[in-house]
Protein backbone atom coordinates (compact mmCIF):
# COMPACT_ATOMS: atom_id res chain seq x y z
CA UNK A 1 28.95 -24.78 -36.20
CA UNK A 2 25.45 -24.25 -36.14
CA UNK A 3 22.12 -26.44 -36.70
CA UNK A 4 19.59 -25.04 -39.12
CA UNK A 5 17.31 -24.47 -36.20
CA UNK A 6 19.41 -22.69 -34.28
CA UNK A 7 19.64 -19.92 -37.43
CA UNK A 8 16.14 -19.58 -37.32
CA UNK A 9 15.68 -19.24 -33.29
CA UNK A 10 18.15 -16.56 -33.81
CA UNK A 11 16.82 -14.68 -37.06
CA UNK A 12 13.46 -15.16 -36.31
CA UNK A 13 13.18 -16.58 -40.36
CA UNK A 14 10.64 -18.20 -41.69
CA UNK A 15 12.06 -22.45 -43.09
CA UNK A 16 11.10 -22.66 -47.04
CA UNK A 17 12.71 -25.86 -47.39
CA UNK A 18 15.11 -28.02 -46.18
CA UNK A 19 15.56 -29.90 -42.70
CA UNK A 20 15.78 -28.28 -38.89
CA UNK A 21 18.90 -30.65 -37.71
CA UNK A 22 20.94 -29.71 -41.02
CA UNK A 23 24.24 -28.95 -39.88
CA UNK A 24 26.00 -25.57 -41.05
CA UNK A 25 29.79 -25.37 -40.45
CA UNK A 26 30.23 -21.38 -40.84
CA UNK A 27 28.11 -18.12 -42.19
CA UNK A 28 29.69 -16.51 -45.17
CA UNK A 29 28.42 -13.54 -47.41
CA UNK A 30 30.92 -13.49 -50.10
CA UNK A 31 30.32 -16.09 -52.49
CA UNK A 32 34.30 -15.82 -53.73
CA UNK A 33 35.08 -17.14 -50.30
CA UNK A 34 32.25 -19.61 -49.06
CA UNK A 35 32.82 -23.43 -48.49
CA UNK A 36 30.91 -26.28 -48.71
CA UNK A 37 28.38 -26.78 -45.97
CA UNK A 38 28.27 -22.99 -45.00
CA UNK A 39 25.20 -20.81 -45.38
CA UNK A 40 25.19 -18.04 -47.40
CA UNK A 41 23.20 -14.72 -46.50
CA UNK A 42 22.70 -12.40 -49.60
CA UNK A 43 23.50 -9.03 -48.17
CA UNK A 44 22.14 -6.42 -49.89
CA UNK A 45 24.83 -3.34 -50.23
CA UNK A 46 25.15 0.24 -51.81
CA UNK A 47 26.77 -1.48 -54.77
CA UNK A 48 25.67 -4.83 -54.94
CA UNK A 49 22.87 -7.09 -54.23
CA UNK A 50 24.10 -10.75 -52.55
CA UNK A 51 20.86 -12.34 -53.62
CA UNK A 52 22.05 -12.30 -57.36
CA UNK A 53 24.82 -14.72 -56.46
CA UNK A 54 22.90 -17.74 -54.78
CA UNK A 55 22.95 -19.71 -57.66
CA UNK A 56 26.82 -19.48 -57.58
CA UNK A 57 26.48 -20.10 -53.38
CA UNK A 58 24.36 -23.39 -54.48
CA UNK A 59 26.79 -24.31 -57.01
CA UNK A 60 29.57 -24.13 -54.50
CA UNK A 61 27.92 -26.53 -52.27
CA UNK A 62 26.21 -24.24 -49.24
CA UNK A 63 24.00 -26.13 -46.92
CA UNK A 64 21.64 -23.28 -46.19
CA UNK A 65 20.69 -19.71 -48.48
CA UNK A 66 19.35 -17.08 -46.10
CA UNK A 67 17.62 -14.39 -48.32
CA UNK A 68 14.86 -12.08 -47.55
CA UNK A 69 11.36 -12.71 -48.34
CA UNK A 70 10.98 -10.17 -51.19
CA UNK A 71 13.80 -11.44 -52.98
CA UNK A 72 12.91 -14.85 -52.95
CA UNK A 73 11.43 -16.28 -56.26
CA UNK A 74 10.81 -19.70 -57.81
CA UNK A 75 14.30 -19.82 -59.33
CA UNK A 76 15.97 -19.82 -56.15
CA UNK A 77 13.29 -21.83 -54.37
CA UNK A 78 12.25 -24.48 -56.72
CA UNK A 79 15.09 -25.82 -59.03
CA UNK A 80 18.13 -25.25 -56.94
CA UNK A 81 17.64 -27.26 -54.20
CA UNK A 82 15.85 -30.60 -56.09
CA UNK A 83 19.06 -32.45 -56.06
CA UNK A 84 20.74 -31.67 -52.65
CA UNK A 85 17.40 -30.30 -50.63
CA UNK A 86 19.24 -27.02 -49.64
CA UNK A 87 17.63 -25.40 -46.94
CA UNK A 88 16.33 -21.97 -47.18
CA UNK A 89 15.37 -19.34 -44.59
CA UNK A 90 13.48 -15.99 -45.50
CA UNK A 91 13.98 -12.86 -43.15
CA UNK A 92 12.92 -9.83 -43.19
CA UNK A 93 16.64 -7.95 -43.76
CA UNK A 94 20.08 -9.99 -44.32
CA UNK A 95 21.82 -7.84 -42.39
CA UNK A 96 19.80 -7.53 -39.51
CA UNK A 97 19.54 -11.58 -39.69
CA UNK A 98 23.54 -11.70 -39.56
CA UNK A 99 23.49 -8.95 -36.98
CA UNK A 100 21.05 -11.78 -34.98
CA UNK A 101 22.98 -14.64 -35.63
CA UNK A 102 26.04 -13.24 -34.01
CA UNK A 103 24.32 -11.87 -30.88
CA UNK A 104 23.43 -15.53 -30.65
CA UNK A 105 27.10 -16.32 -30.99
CA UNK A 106 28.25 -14.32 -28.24
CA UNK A 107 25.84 -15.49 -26.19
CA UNK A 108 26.84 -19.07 -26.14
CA UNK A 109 30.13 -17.48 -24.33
CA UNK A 110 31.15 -15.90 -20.98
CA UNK A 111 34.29 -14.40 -21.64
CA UNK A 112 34.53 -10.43 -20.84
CA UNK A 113 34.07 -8.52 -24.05
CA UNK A 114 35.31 -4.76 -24.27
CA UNK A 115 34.00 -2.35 -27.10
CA UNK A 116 36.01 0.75 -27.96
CA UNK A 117 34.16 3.91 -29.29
CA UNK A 118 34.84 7.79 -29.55
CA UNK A 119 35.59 10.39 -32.23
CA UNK A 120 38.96 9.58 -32.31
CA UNK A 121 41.48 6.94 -31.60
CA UNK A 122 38.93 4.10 -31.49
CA UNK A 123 40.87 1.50 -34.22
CA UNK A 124 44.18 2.34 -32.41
CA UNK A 125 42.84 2.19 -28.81
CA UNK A 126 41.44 -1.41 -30.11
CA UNK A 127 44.77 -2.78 -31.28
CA UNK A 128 46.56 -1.05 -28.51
CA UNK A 129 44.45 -3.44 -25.43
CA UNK A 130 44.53 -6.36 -27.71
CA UNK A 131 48.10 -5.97 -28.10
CA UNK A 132 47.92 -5.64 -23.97
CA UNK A 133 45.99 -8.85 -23.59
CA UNK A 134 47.73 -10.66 -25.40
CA UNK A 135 50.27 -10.95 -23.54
CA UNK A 136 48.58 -13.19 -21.48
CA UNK A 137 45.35 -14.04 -22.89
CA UNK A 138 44.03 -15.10 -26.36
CA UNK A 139 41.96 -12.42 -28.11
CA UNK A 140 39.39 -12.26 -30.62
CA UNK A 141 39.15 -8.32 -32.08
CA UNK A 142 37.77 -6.62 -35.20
CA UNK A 143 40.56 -6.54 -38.06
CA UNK A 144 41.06 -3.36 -38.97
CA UNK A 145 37.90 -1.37 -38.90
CA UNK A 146 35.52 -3.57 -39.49
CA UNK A 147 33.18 -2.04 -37.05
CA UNK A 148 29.78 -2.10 -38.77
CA UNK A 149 26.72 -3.99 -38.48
CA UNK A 150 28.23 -6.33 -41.12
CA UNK A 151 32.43 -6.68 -40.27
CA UNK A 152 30.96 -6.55 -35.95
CA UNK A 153 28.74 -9.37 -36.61
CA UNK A 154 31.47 -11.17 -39.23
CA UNK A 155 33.92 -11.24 -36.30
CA UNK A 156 31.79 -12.47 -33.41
CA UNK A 157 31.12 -15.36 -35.68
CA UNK A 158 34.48 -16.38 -35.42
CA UNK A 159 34.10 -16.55 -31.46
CA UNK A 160 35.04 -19.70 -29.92
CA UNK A 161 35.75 -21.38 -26.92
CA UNK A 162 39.20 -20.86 -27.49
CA UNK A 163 39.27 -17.09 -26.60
CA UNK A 164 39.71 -15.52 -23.65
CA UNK A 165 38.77 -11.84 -24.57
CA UNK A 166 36.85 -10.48 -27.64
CA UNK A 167 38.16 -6.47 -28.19
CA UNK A 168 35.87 -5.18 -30.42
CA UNK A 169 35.44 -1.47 -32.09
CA UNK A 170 32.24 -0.01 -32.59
CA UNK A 171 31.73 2.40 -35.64
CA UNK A 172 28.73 4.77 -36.20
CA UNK A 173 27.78 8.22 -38.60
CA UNK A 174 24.39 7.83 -37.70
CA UNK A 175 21.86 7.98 -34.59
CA UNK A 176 20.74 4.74 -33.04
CA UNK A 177 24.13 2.66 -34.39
CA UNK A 178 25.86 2.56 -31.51
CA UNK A 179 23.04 0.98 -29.50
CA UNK A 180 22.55 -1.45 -32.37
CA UNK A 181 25.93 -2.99 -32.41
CA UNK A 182 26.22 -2.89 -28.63
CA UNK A 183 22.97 -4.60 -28.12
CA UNK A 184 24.59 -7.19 -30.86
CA UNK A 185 28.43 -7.88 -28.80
CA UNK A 186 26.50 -7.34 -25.19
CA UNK A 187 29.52 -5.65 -23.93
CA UNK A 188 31.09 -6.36 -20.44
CA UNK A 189 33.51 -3.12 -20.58
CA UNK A 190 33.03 -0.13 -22.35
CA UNK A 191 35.99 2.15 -23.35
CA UNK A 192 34.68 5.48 -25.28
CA UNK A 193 38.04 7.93 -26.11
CA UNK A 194 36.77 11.21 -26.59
CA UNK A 195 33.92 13.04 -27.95
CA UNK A 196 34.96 15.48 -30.51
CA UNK A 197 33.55 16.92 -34.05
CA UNK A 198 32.77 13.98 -36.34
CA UNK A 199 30.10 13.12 -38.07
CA UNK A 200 28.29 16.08 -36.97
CA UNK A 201 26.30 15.89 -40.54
CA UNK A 202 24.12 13.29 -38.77
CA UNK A 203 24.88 13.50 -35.11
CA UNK A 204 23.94 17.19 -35.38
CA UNK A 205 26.36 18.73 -32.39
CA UNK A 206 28.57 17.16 -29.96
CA UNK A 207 25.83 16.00 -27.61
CA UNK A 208 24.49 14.24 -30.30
CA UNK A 209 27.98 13.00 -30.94
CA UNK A 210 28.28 12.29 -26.82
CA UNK A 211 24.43 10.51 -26.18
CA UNK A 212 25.40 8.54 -29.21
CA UNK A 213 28.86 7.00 -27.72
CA UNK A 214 27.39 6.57 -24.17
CA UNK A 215 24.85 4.39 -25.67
CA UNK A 216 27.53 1.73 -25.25
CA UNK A 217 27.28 2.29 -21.31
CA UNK A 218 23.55 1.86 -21.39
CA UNK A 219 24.14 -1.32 -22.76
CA UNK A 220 26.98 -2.78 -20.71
CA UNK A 221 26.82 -6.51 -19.09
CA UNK A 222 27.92 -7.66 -15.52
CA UNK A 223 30.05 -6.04 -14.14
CA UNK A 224 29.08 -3.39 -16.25
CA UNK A 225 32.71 -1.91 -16.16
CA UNK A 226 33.10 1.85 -18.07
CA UNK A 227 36.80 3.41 -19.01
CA UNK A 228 36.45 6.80 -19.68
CA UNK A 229 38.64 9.86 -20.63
CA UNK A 230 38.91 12.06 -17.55
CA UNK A 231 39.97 14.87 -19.67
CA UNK A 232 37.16 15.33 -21.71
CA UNK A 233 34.89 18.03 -20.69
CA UNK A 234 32.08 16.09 -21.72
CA UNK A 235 32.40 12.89 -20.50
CA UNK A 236 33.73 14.08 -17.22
CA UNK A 237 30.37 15.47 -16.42
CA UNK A 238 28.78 12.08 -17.42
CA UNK A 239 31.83 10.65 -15.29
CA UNK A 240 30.49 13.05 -12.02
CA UNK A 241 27.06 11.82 -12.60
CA UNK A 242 28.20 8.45 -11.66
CA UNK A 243 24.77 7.00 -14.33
CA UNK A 244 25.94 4.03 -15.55
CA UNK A 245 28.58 1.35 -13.67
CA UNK A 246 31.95 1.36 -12.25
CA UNK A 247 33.75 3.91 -13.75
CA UNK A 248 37.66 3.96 -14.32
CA UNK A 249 39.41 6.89 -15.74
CA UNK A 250 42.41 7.79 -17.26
CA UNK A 251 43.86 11.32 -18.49
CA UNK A 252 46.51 13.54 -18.06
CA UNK A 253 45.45 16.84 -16.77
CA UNK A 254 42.65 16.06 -14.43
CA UNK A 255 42.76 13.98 -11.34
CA UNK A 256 42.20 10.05 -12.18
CA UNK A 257 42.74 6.18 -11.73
CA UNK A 258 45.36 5.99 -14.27
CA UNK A 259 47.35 9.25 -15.09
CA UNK A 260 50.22 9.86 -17.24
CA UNK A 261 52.96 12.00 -16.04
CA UNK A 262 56.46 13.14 -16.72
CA UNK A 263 55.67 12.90 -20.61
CA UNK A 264 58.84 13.72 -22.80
CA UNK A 265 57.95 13.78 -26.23
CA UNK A 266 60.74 13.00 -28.90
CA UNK A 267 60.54 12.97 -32.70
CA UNK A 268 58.93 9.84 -33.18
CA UNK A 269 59.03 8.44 -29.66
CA UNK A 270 56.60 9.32 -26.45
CA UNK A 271 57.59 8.34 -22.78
CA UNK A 272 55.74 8.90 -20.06
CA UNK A 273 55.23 7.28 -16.08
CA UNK A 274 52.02 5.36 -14.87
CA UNK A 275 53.56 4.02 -11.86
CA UNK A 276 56.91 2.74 -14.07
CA UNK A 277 58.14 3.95 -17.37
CA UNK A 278 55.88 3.60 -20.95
CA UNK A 279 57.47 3.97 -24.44
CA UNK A 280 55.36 4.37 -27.09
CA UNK A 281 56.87 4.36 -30.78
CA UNK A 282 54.91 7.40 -32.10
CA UNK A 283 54.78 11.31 -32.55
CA UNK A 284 51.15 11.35 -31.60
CA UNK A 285 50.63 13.17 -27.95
CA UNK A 286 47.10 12.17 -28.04
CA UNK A 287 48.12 8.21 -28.30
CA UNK A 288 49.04 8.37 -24.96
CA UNK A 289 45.20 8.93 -23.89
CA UNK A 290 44.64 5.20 -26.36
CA UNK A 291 47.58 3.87 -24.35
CA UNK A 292 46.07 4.92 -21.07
CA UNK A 293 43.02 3.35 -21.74
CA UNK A 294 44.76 0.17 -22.51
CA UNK A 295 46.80 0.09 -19.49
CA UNK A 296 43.37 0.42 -17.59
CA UNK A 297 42.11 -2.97 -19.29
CA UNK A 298 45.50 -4.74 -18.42
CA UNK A 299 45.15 -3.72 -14.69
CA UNK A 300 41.76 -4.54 -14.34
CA UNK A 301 42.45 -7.77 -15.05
CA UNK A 302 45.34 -8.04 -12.79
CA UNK A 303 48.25 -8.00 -15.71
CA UNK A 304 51.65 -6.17 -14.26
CA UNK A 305 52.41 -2.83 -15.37
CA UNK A 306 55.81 -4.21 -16.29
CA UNK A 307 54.19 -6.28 -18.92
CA UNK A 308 51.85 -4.05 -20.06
CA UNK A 309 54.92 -1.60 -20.85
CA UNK A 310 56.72 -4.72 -22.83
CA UNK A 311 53.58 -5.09 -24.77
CA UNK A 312 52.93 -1.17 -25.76
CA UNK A 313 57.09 -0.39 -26.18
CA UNK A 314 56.72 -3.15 -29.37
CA UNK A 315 53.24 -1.89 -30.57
CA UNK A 316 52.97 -1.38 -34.17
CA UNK A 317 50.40 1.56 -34.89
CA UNK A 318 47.69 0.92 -37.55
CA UNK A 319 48.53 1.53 -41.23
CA UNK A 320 48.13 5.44 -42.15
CA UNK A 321 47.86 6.70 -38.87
CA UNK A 322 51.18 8.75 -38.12
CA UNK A 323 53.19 6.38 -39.76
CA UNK A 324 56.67 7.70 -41.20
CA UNK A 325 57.71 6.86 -44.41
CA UNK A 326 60.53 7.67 -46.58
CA UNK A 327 60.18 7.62 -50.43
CA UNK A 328 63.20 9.08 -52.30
CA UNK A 329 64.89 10.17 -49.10
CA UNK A 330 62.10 12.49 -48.23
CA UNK A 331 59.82 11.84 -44.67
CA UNK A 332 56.47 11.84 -44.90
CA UNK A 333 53.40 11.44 -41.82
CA UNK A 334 51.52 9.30 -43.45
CA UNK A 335 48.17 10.46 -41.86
CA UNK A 336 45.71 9.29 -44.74
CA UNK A 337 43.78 7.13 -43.05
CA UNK A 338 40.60 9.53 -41.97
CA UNK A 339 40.16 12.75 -40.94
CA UNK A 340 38.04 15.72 -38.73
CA UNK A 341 38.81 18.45 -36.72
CA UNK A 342 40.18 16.97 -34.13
CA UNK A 343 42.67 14.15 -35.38
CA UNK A 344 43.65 16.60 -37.59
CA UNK A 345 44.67 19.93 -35.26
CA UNK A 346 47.06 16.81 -33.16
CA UNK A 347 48.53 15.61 -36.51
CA UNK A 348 49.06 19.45 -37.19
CA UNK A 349 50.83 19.46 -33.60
CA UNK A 350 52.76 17.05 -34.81
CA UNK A 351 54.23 18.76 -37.69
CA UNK A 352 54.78 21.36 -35.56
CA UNK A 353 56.82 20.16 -32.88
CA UNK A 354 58.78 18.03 -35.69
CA UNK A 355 61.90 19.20 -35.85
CA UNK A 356 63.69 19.11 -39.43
CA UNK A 357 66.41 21.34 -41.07
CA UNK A 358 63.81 22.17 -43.97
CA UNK A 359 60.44 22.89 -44.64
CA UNK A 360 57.16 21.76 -43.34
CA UNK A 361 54.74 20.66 -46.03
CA UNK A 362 50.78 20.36 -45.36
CA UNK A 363 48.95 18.55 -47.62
CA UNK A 364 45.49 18.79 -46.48
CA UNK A 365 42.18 16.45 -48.33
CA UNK A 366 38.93 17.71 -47.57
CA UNK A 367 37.18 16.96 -44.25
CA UNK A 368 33.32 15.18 -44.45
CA UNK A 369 30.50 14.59 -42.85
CA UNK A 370 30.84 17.92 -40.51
CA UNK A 371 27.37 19.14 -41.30
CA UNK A 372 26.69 22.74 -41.05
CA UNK A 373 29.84 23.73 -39.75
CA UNK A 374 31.75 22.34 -42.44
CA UNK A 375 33.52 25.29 -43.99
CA UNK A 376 34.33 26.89 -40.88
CA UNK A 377 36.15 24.04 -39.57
CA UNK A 378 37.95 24.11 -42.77
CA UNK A 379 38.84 28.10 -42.75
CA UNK A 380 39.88 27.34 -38.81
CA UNK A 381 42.89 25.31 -40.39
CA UNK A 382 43.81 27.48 -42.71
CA UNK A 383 44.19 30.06 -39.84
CA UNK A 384 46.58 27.39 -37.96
CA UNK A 385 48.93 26.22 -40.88
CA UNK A 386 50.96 30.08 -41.33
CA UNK A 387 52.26 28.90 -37.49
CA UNK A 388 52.95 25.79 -38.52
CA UNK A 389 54.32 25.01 -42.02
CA UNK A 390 56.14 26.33 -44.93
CA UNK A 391 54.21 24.84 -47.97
CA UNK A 392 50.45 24.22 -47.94
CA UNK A 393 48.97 22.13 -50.68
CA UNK A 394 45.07 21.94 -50.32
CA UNK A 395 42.85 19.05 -52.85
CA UNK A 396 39.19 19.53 -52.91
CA UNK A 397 36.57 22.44 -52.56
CA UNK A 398 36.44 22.64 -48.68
CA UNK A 399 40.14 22.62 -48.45
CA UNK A 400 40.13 25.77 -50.69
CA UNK A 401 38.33 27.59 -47.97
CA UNK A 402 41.56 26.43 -45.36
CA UNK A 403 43.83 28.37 -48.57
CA UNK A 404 41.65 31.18 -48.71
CA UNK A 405 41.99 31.18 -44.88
CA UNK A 406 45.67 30.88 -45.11
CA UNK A 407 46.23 33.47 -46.87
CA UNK A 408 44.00 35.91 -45.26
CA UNK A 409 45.99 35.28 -42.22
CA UNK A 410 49.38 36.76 -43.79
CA UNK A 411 50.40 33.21 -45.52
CA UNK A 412 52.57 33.61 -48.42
CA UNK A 413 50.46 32.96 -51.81
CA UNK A 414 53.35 31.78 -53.30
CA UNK A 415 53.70 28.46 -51.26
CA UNK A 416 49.46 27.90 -51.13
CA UNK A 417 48.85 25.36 -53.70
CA UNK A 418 45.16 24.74 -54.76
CA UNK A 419 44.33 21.29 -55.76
CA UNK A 420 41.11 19.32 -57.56
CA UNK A 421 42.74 16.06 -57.01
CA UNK A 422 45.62 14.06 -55.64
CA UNK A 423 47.23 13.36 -58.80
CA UNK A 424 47.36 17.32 -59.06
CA UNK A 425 48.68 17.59 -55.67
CA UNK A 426 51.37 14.86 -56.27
CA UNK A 427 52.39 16.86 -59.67
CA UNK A 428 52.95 20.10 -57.70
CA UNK A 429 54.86 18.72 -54.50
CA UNK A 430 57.30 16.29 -56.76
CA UNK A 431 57.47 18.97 -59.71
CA UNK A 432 57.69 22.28 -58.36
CA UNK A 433 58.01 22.46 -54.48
CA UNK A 434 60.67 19.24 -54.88
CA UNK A 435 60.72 18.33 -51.28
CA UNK A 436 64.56 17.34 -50.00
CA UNK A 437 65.90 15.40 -47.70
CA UNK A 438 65.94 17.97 -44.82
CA UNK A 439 62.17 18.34 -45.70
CA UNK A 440 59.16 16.60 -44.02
CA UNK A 441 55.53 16.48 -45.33
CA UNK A 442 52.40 15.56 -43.63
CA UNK A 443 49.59 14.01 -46.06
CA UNK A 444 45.99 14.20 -44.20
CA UNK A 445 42.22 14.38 -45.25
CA UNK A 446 39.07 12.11 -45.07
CA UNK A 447 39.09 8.90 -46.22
CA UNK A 448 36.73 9.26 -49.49
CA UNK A 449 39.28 11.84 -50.48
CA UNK A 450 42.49 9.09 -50.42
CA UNK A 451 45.21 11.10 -49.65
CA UNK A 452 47.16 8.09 -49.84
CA UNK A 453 47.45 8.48 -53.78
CA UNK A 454 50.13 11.37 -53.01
CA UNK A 455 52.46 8.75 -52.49
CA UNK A 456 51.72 6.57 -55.85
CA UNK A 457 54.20 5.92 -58.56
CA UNK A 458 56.92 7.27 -55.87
């Protein structure tokens, strides 16, 4: 609930009609959705412009519009609001105004907040401490990855005094986002994964990639509380430099606060010892790290290790993320959700150490936003797959290179399979390599590629 007032203390907007004390009950941005008494913000998008559906917000019965100045016109001013004298605000940018108004939120709360970033791992490493807290505690955290400007600020809205813990994810492709979203959650603890290749298009190298997820620590609250992965080359030297706050680590190599050992690694199971056994229901090695940094949270605020291992041994991983699935008594890794270097060498390791009567199939979507280095990433896969699979299906231009690779490297041409699309790629795995049941095939590329449709009509 907010007053009109309140909006424009924290968006800095400019009151074109309408009354200060006019109560709003909730912010919405999607006309489909909004309620009576809510104000609407007209978010302007890649695909769509929000200001073109105020009338419908007015007709719905919204209390307050919140559009930006040079969208405003007499339409939207003048004969809309006669009858019920709906407020409206100007601003300079919608989203900027939404980014405001839940800063303003969180503010109105003390309750630690935690915000997850990294290359890789960050939805999963979100789910896996909420899952931790609550156990105990009530938590507030991003669904799915909504970790924007837009789905950051959409979720602190929905803060309350009803939470004990917000767990929130923080996204970025581009310099300066990461400061942005932190300076809009005000962080307590900050948990950053790893720094690896991604989004090197606009991050450049990987220390643009690392000053852009330590940005996070620069903006961190009392007690300005950091989690970081001791195994990381990169962060460990920001880890010796001791720059930002208390630091607790976690790893598996290197020495640390919270340290996995005595990992046995089963087809689709992990265990491993932090001071008692941990199950985790996965084939992903690298989920321990995500697990790690969730047991760190659950310690710190004094939750047994006994019930942090109830919580993980029942944790249900994110959709598309090494998920097994059977369609027509053939496994798949359904690894579709996203893809770079990184995330996918470990799902590669994970085919690898699969063991199955049959083949190993790799079908492998292009890889984006890698910047200059693009193609050789892409030929550095196609060097890895003759040691690790039997078929190798490829959709997309970059992922050509990885089959040129492939074959260079002594892979038999007559399992490479050279794909535009996924519908292609679907013809040839279900049509002419006919996986069986002794068979398992691992699906993985970047999400504008969805690698997901492999699976359709199956």
């Amino acid at each position: 609930m907010f007053k009109v007032n309140e909006l424009l203390k924290a968006t800095k907007g400019k009151l074109i009609s309408g009354k200060m004390d006019t109560p709003v009950e909730a912010i919405s941005i999607d006309t489909r959705t909004i309620k009576p008494y809510e104000a609407f913000i007209a978010i302007k998008g890649k695909n769509y412009d929000g200001h073109n559906f105020i009338k419908e917000a007015v007709r719905k019965g919204a209390a307050c519009i919140i559009r930006e100045r040079q969208a405003g016109n007499k339409e939207t001013t003048g004969s809309l609001d006669n009858r019920r004298k709906i407020v409206f605000i100007e601003v300079k940018n919608t989203v900027t105004a939404l980014g405001n108004i839940a800063r303003f939120q969180r503010k109105k709360f003390t309750i630690p907040v935690i915000a997850v970033t990294g290359s890789n791992g960050k939805t999963t490493t979100k789910e896996m401490i909420a899952c931790v807290l609550s156990k105990k505690f009530k938590v507030l955290k991003n669904l799915g990855t909504k970790n924007n400007q837009i789905g950051l600020s959409l979720t602190l809205l929905n803060l309350d005094s009803s939470y004990d813990f917000a767990v929130l994810e923080l996204g970025t492709n581009h310099p300066g986002e990461i400061d942005y979203l932190a300076k809009i959650c005000l962080p307590n603890i900050g948990v950053i994964t790893n720094i690896g290749p991604a989004h090197l298009e606009y991050l450049e190298n990987f220390n643009g990639v690392l000053r852009e997820k330590c940005s996070l620590l620069d903006n961190l609250q009392a007690p300005r509380i950091a989690i970081l992965n001791a195994d990381d080359p990169l962060l460990k030297n920001k880890i010796s430099r001791k720059m930002y706050s208390k630091i607790f680590t976690f790893g598996i190599k290197n020495r640390c606060d919270f340290r996995a050992t005595g990992i046995k690694n089963f087809d689709w199971e992990l265990d491993f010892l932090v001071k008692q056994k941990f199950r985790l229901k996965t084939p992903g090695y690298y989920n321990i790290y995500n697990a790690l940094a969730s047991i760190a949270v659950g310690r710190i605020f004094g939750m047994a290790y006994t019930d942090i291992s109830k919580a993980l041994v029942n944790f249900a991983f994110p959709q598309s993320r090494l998920n097994l699935l059977e369609l027509n008594k053939v496994k798949f890794i359904d690894d579709t959700y996203n893809a770079n270097p990184f995330s996918l060498k470990e799902a590669l390791d994970v085919l690898d150490n699969f063991d199955v009567k049959g083949r190993k199939i790799f079908i492998m979507g292009d890889m984006f936003e890698l910047g200059s280095k693009r193609e050789s990433f892409h030929r550095e896969v196609g060097r890895k797959v003759g040691s690790v699979c039997d078929t190798f299906i490829t959709v997309g231009k970059l992922s050509k290179l990885a089959a040129s690779a492939a074959e260079l490297s002594g892979f038999d041409m007559k399992n490479i399979f050279i794909c535009e699309t996924c519908a292609q790629a679907r013809d040839i795995l279900f049509n002419k390599v006919i996986p069986k049941k002794d068979d398992i095939v691992l699906v993985k590329g970047s999400r504008l590629m969805k690698m997901e449709e492999v699976f359709k009509g199956r």
